[in-house]
Protein backbone atom coordinates (compact mmCIF):
# COMPACT_ATOMS: atom_id res chain seq x y z
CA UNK A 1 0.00 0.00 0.00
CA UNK A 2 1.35 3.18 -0.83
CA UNK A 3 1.30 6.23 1.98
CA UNK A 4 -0.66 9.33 0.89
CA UNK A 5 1.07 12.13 2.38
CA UNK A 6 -0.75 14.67 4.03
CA UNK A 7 -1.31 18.11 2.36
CA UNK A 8 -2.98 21.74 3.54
CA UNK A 9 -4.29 23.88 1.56
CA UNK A 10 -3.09 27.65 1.63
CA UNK A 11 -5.77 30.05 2.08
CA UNK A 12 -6.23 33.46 0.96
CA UNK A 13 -5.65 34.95 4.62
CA UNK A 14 -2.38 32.84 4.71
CA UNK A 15 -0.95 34.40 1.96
CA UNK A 16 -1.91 37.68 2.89
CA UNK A 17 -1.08 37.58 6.88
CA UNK A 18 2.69 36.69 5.36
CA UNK A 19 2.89 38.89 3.02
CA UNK A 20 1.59 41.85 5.33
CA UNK A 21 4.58 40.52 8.07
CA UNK A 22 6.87 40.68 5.09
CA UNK A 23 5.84 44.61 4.34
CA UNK A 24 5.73 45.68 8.05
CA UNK A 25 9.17 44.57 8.39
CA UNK A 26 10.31 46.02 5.13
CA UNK A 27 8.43 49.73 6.22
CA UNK A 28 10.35 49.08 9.70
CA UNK A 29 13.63 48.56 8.14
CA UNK A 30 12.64 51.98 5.48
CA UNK A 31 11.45 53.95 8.72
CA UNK A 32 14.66 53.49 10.32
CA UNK A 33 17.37 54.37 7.88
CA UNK A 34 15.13 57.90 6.33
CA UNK A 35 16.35 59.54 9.38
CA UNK A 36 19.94 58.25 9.40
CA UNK A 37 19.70 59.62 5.34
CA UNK A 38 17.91 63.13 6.42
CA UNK A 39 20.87 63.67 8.77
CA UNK A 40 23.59 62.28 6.21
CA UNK A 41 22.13 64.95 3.91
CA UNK A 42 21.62 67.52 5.65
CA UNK A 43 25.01 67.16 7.12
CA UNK A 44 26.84 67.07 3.64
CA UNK A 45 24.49 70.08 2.61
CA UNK A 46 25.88 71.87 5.40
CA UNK A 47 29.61 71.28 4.60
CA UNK A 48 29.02 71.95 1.03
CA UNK A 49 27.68 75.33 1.67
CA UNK A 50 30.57 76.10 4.50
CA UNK A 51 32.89 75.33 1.55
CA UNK A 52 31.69 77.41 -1.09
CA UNK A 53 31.12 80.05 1.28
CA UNK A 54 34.98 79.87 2.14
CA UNK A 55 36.14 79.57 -1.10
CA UNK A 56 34.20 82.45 -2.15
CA UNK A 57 35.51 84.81 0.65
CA UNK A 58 39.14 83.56 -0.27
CA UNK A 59 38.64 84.75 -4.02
CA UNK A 60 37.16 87.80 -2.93
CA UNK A 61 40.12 88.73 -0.87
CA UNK A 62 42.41 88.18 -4.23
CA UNK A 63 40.43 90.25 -6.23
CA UNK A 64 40.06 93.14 -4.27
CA UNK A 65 42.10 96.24 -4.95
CA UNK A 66 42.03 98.45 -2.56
CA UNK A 67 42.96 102.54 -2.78
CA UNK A 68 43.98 104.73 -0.62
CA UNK A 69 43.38 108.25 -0.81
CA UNK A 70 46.04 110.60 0.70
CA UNK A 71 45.24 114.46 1.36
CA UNK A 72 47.82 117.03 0.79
């Protein structure tokens, strides 16, 4: 006699219960790094306006002539 082996059936609601624990986890994982990213960026933003701001004083200090007016 051969053995029937035993099979469930998957339902509807077990498909979507795992694929719901699937997306919370994902949106977990998501809601975790965007504030490690916001604070990267904004960060770098900073920096890169420090250094343009710097680099613009710098080459404003080359170009200036200055004159100085003596009386007699």
């Amino acid at each position: 006699m051969a053995k029937q082996a035993m099979t469930t059936r998957i339902t509807r609601d077990d498909l979507e219960r795992s694929f719901r624990s699937l997306q919370d986890g994902a949106k977990a994982r998501v809601d975790e790094k965007k504030s490690t990213i916001a604070t990267a960026a904004s960060i770098g933003g900073l920096l890169i306006v420090l250094l343009v701001f710097l680099l613009g004083r710098r080459s404003g200090r080359r170009k200036t002539t200055l004159v100085e007016i003596r009386r007699v």
